[in-house]
C-alpha atoms as a PDB file:
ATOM      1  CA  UNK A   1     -13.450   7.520   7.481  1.00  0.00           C
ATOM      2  CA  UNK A   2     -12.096  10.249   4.728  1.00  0.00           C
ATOM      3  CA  UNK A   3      -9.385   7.646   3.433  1.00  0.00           C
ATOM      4  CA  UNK A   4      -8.196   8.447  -0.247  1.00  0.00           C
ATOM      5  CA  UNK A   5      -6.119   5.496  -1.803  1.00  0.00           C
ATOM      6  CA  UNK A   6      -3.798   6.489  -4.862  1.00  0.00           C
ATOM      7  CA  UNK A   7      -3.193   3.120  -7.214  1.00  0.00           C
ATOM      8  CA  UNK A   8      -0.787   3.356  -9.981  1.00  0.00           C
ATOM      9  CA  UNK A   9      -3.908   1.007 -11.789  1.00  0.00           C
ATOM     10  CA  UNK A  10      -5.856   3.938 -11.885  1.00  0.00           C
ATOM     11  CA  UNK A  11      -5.593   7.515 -12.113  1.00  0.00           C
ATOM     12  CA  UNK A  12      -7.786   9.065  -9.976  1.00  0.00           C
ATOM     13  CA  UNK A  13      -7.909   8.747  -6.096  1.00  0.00           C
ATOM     14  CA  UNK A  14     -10.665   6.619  -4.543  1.00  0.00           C
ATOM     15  CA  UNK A  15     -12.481   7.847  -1.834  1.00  0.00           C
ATOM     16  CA  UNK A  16     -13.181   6.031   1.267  1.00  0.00           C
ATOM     17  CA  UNK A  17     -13.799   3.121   3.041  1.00  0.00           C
ATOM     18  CA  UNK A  18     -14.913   0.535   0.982  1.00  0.00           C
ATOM     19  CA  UNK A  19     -13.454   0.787  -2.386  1.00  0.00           C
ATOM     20  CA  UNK A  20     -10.168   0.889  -0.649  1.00  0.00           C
ATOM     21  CA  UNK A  21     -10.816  -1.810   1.484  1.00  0.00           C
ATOM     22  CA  UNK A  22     -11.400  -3.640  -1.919  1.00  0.00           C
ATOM     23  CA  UNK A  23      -8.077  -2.380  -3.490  1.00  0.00           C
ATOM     24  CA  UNK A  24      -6.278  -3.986  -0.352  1.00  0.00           C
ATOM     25  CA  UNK A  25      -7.758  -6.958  -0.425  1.00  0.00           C
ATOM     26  CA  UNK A  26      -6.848  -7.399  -4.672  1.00  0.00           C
ATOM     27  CA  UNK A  27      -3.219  -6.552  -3.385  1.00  0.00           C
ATOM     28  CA  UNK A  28      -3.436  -8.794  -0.819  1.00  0.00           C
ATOM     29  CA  UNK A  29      -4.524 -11.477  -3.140  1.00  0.00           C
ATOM     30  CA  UNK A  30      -2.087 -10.857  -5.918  1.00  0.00           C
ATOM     31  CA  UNK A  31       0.845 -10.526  -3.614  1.00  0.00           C
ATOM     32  CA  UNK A  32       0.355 -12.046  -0.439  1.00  0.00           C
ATOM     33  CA  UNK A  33       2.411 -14.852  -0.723  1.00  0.00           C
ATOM     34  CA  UNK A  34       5.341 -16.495   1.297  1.00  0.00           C
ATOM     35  CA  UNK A  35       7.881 -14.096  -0.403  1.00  0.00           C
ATOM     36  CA  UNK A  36       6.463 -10.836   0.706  1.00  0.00           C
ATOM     37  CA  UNK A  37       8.425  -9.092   2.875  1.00  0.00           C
ATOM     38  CA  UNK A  38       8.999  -5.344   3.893  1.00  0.00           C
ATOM     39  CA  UNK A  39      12.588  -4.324   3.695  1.00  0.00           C
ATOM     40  CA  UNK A  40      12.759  -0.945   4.460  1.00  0.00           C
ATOM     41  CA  UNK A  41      10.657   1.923   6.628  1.00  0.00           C
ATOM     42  CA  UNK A  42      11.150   5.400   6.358  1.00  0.00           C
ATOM     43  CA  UNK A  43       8.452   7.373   8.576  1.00  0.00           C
ATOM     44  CA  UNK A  44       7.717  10.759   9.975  1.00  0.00           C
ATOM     45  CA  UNK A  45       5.518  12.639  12.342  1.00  0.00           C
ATOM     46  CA  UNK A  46       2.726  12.230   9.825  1.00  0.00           C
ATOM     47  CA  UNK A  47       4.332   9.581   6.794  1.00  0.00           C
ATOM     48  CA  UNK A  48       5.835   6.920   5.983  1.00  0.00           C
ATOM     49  CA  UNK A  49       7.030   5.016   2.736  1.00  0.00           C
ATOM     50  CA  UNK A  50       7.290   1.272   3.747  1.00  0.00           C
ATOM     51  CA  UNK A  51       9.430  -0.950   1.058  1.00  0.00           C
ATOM     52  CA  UNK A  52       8.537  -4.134  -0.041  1.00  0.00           C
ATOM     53  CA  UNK A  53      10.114  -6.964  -2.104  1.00  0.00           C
ATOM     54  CA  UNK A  54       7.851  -9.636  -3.700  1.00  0.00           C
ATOM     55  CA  UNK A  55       8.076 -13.058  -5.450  1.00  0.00           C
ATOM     56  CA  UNK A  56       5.263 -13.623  -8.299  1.00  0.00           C
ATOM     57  CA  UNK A  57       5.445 -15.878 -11.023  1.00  0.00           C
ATOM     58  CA  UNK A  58       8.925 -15.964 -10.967  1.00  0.00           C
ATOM     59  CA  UNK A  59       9.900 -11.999 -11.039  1.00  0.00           C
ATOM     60  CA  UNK A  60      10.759 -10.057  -8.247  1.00  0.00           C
ATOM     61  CA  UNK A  61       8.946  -7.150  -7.566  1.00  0.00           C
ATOM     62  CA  UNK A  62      10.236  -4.029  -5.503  1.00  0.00           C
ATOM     63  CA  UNK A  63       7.933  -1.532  -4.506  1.00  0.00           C
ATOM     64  CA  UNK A  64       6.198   0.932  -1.628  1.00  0.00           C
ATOM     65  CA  UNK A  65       3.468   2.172   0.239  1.00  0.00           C
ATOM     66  CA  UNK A  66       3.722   5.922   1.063  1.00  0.00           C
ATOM     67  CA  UNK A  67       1.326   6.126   3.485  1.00  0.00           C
ATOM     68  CA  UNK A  68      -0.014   9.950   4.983  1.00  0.00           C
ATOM     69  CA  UNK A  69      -1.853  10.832   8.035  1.00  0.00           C
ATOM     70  CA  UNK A  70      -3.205  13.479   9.792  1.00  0.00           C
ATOM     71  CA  UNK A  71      -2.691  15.001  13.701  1.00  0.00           C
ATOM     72  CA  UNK A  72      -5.380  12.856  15.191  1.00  0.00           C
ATOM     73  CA  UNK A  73      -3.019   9.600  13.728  1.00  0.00           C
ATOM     74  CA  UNK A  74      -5.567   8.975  11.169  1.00  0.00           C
END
């Protein structure tokens, strides 16, 4: 419920629920083609940074999700 999504579109965090449910689903719909694919995981007791590898337009794009989360795996 207290999700905060950092975007490197904007520079402040968003806060919650639904505004990051609506940056996922813009990801989603810029990158979710055929050519997505995660290459690498590096994870923790409470992270992990998952990399990615992308096809759009014809330019590869490499990046990650660092993802936190707390004791209760939230």
């Amino acid at each position: 419920d207290d999700v905060v999504f950092y975007s490197p579109v904007v520079f402040t965090p968003q806060v919650g629920k639904a505004i990051t449910r609506q940056y996922l689903a813009a990801a989603l719909h810029v990158f979710g083609n055929d050519s997505f694919r995660y290459v690498r995981e590096v994870s923790g007791d409470h992270a992990a940074v998952l990399e990615f590898l992308v096809e759009i337009d014809g330019m590869v794009v490499n990046g990650v999700d660092i993802l936190h989360w707390n004791d209760a795996q939230q």
